[in-house]
Protein backbone atom coordinates (compact mmCIF):
# COMPACT_ATOMS: atom_id res chain seq x y z
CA UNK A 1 -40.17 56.00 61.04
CA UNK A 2 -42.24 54.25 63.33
CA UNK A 3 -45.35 55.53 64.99
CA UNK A 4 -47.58 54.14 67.61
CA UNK A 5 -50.77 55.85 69.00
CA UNK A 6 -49.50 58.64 71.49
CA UNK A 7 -46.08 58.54 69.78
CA UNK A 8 -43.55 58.77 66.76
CA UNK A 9 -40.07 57.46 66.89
CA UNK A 10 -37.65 58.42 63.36
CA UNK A 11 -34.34 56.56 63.51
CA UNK A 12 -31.30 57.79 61.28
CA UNK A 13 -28.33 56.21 60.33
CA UNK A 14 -25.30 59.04 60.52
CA UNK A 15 -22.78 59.08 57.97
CA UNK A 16 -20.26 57.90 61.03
CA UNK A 17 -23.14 54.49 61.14
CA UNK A 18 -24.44 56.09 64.40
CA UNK A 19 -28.02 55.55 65.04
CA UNK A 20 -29.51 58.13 66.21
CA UNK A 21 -33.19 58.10 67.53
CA UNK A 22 -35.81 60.80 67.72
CA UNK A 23 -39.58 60.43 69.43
CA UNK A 24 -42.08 62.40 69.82
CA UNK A 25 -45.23 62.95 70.68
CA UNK A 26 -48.63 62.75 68.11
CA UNK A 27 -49.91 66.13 67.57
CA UNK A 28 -51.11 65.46 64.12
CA UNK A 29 -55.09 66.43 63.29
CA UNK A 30 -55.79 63.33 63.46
CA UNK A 31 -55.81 63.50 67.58
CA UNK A 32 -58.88 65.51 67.18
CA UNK A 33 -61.82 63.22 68.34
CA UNK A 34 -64.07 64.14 65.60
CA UNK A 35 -61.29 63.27 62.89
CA UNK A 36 -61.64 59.69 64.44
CA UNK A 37 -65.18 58.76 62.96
CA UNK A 38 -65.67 56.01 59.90
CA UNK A 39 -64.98 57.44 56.59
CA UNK A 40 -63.62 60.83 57.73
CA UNK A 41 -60.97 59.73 59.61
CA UNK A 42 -59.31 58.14 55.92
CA UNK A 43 -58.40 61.86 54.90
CA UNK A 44 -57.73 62.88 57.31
CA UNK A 45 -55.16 60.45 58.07
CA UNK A 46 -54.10 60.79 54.94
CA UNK A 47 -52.54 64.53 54.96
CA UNK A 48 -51.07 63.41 58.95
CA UNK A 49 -48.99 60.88 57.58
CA UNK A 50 -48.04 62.91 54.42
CA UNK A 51 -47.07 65.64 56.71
CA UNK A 52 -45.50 63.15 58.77
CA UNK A 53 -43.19 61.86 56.15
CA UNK A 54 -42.11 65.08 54.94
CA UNK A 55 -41.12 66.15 58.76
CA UNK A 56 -39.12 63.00 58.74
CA UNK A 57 -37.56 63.17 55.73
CA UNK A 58 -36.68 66.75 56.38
CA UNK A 59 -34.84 65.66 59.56
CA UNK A 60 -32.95 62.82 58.12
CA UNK A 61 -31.69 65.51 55.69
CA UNK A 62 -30.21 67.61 58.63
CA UNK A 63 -27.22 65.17 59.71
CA UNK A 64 -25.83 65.30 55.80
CA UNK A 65 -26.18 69.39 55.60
CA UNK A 66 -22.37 69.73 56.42
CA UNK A 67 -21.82 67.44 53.42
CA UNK A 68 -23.93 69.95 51.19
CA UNK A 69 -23.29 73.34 52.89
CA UNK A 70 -22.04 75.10 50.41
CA UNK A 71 -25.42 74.49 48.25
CA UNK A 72 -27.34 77.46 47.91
CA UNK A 73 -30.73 77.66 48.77
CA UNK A 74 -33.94 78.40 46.42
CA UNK A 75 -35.38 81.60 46.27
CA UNK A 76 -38.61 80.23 47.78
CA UNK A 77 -36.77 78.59 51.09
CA UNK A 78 -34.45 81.80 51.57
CA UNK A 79 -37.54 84.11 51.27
CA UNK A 80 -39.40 82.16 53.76
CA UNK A 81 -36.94 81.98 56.44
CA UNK A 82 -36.35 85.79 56.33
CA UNK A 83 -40.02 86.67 56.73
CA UNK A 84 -41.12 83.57 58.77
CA UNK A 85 -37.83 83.15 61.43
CA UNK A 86 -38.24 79.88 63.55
CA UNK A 87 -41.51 79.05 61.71
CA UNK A 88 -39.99 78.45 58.35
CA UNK A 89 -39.17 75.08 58.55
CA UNK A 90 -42.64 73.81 59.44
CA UNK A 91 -44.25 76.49 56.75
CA UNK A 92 -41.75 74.85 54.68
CA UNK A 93 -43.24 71.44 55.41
CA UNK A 94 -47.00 72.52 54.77
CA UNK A 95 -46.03 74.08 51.35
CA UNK A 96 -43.83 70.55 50.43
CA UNK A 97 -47.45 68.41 51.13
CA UNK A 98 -49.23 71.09 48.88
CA UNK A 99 -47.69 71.09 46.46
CA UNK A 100 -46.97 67.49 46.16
CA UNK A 101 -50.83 67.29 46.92
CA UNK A 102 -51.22 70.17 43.62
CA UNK A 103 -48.91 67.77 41.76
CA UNK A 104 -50.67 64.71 42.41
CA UNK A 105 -54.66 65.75 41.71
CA UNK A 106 -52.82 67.23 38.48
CA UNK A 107 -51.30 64.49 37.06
CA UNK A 108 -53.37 61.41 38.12
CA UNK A 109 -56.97 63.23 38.38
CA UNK A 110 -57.09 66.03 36.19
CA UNK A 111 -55.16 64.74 33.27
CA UNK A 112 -56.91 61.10 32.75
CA UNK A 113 -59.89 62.56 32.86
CA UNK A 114 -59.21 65.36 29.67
CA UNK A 115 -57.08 62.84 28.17
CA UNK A 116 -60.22 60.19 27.91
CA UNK A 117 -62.67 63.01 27.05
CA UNK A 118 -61.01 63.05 23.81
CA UNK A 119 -62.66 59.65 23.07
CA UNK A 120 -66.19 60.80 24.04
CA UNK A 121 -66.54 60.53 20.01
CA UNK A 122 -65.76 56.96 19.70
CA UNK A 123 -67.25 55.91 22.74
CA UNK A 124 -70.90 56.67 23.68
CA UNK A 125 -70.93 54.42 26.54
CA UNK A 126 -70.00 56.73 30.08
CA UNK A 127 -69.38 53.06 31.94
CA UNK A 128 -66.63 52.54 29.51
CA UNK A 129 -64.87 55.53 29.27
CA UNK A 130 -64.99 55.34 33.15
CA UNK A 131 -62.86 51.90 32.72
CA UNK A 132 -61.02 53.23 30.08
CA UNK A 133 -59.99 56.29 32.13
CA UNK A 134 -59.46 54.02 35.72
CA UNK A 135 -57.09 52.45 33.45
CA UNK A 136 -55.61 55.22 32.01
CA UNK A 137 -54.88 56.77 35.71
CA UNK A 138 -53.28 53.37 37.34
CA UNK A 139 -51.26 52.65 33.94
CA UNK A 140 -50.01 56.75 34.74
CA UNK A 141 -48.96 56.02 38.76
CA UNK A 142 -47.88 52.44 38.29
CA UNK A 143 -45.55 53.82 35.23
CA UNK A 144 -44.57 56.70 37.58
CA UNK A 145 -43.42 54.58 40.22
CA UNK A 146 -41.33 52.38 38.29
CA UNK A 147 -39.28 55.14 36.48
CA UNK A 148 -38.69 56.84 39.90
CA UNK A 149 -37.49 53.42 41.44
CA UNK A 150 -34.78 53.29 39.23
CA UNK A 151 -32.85 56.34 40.85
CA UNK A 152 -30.51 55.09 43.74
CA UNK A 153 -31.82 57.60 46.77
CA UNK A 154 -35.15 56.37 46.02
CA UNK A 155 -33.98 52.53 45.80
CA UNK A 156 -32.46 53.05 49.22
CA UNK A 157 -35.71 54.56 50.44
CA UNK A 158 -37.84 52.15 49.29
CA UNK A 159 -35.15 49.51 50.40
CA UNK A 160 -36.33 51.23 54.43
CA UNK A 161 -39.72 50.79 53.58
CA UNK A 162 -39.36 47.11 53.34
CA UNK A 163 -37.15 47.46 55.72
CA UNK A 164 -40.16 48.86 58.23
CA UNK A 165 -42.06 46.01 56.78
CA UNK A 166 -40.61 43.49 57.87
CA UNK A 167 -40.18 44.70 61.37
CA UNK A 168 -43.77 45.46 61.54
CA UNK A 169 -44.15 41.84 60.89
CA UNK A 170 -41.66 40.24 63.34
CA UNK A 171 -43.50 41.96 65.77
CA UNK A 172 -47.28 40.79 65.17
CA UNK A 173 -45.97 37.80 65.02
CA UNK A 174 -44.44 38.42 68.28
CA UNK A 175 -40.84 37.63 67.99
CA UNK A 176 -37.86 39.29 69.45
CA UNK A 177 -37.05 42.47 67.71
CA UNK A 178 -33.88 41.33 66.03
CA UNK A 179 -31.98 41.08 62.46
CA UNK A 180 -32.21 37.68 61.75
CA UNK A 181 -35.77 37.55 63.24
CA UNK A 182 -36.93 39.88 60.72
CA UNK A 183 -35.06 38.85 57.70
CA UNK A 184 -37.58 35.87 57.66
CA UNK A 185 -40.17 37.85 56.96
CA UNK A 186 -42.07 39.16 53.52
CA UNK A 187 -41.57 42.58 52.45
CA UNK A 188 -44.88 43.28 51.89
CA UNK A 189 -47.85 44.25 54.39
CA UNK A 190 -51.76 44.36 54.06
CA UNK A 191 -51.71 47.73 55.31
CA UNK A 192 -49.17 49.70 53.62
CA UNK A 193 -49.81 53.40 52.13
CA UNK A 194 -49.36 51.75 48.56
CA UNK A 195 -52.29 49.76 48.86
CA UNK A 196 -54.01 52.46 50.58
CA UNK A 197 -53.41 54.24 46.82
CA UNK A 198 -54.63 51.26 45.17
CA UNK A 199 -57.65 51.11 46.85
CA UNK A 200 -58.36 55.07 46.06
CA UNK A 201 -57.83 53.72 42.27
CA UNK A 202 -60.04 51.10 42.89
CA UNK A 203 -63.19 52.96 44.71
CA UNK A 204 -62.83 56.35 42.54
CA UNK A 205 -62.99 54.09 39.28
CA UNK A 206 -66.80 52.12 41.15
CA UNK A 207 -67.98 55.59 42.96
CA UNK A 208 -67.27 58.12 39.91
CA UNK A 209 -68.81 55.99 37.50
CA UNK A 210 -72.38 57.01 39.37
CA UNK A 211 -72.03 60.66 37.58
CA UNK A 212 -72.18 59.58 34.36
CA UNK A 213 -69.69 61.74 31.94
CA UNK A 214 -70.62 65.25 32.04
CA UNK A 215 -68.55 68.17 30.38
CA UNK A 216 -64.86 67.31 31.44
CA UNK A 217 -64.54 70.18 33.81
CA UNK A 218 -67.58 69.53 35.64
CA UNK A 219 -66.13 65.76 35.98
CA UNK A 220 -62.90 67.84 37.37
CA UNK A 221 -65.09 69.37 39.94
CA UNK A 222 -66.99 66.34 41.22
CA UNK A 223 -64.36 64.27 41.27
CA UNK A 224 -62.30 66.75 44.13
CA UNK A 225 -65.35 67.24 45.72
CA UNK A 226 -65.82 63.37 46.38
CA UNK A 227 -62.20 62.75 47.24
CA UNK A 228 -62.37 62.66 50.42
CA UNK A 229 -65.63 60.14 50.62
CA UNK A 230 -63.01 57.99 48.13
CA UNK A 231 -60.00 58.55 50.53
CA UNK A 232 -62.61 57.77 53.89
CA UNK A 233 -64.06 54.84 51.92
CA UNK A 234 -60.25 53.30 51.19
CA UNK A 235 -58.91 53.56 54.38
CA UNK A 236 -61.72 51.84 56.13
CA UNK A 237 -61.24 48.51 53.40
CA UNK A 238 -57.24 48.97 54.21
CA UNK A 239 -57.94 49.06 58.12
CA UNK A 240 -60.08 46.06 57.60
CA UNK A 241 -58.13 43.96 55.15
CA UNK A 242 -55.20 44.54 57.44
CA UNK A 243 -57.64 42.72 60.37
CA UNK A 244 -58.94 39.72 58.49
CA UNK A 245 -57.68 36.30 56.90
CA UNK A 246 -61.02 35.95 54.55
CA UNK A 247 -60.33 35.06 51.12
CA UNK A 248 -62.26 38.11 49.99
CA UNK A 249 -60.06 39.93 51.73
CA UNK A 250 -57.08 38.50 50.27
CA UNK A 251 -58.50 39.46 46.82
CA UNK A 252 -59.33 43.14 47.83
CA UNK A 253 -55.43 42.87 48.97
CA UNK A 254 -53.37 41.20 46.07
CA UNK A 255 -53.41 44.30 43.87
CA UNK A 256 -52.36 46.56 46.52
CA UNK A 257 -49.48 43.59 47.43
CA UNK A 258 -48.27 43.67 43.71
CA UNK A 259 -47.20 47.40 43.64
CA UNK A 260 -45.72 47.14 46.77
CA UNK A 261 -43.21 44.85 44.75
CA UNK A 262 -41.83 48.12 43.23
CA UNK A 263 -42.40 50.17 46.14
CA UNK A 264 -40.48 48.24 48.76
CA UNK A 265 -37.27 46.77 48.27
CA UNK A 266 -34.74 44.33 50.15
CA UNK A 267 -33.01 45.65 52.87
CA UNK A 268 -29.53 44.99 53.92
CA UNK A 269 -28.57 44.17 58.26
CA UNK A 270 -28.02 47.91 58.43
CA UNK A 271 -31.33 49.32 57.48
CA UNK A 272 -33.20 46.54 59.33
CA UNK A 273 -31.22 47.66 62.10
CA UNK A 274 -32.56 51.08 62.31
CA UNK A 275 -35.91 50.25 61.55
CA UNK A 276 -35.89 47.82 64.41
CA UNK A 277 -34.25 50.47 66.83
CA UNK A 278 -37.72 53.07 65.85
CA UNK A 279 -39.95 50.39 66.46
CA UNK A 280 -38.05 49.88 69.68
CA UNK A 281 -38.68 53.29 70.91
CA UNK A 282 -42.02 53.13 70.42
CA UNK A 283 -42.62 50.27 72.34
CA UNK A 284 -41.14 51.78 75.11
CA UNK A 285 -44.63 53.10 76.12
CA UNK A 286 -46.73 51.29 74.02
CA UNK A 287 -48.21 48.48 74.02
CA UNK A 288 -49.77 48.76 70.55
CA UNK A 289 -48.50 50.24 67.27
CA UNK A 290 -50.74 51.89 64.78
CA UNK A 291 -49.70 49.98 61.92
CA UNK A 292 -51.61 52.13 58.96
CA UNK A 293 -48.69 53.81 57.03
């Protein structure tokens, strides 16, 4: 999936190796003016590309349904589309990002934060069970991440991101868009969602540790309060790191660089191929591509 500022192009290999190509136009939130300013434009771009990347995921699924049509549906889907009609698919979408948002501020914010209250006995000092619980939340995602790489589909999907990656780069360093142009290329970008997550790490650990350590529900409740100041905050030192060459800048960068080493993988001729053909298409009519992802 490839998206550029007025457009989003999703290209999909078939199980016959036909490449199909699908564009369309932005209509995410984040076309709103006001969701364009410093700092608030972070979360919300955020949630746009989450909901973007289930919408694409959801359509890749659609050319292997005759493959799987005999697999029955959850209760959940098939009560949805019988109250809901055409609508159910994008409900459908919505509900996917909530939840995996529900999921997320559960396991990495929520549980850190009671699991390090335990040690509010041993430790007196709130700067270090800030640390201690910064660490205890990027040892939880970075573990995550690696058990979930081992499973194949998520191998191959991972082996598209770096796929995307490398096309992205062939084409600020303007190159033709082609196979062996982008094979020369790293794997790994400045401005990839994975160091976006980093970052958030990185800034909740500084900005949370200006509370103090109050009751461990209270924490709960500041912390979601200030995510999206943390999420603003991130975006806008991903934007820039993705613009400069400073050394600083490489610092602020490297960590976000070294978990994109699990997140991306090689990709073969054939995915390059397809990544290629989405950037393609949304070059057609552009002559800039938001590279944020």
């Amino acid at each position: 999936m490839m998206r550029g500022k007025d457009d989003v192009a999703i290209a999909v290999r078939k199980p016959d190796q036909e490449i199909v190509i699908k564009t369309e136009k932005v209509q995410g939130i984040t076309k709103c003016k006001w969701t364009k300013l410093p700092i608030l434009r972070g979360g919300f771009a955020l949630i746009d590309s989450m909901i973007l990347g289930v919408k694409s995921l959801t359509y890749s699924a659609e050319f292997f349904e005759e493959e799987e049509k005999d697999q029955e549906k959850g209760k959940i889907e098939t009560w949805i589309e019988n109250k809901c009609g055409d609508n159910a698919n994008d409900i459908l979408i919505y509900f996917s990002v909530f939840m995996a948002l529900l999921v997320g501020i559960g396991i990495f914010i929520i549980s850190p934060t009671l699991a390090t209250n335990f040690l509010k006995t041993k430790i007196h000092e709130p700067w270090i069970l800030n640390v201690v619980e910064g660490f205890f939340r990027i040892f939880l995602f970075v573990g995550y991440i690696t058990l979930i790489s081992q499973m194949k589909d998520i191998k191959r999907v991972f082996q598209y991101h770096g796929a995307e990656h490398k096309t992205i780069h062939c084409y600020e360093n303007g190159l033709e868009l082609t196979v062996e142009n982008a094979k020369k290329f790293p794997r790994l970008h400045p401005r990839c969602g994975t160091s976006f997550l980093v970052i958030v790490m990185i800034v909740s650990l500084l900005l949370f540790s200006l509370i103090g350590w109050p009751n461990p529900w209270m924490r709960i409740v500041f912390r979601l309060i200030l995510m999206p100041v943390v999420a603003g905050i991130s975006y806008e030192v991903i934007r820039f790191a993705g613009k400069s060459q400073s050394r600083i800048v490489k610092i602020i960068s490297y960590p976000g660089l070294l978990l994109q080493e699990l997140t991306t993988k090689e990709p073969d001729n054939s995915q390059l191929e397809v990544a290629i053909a989405a950037m393609k298409h949304v070059l057609k009519d552009e002559s800039e591509v938001d590279l944020w992802q």
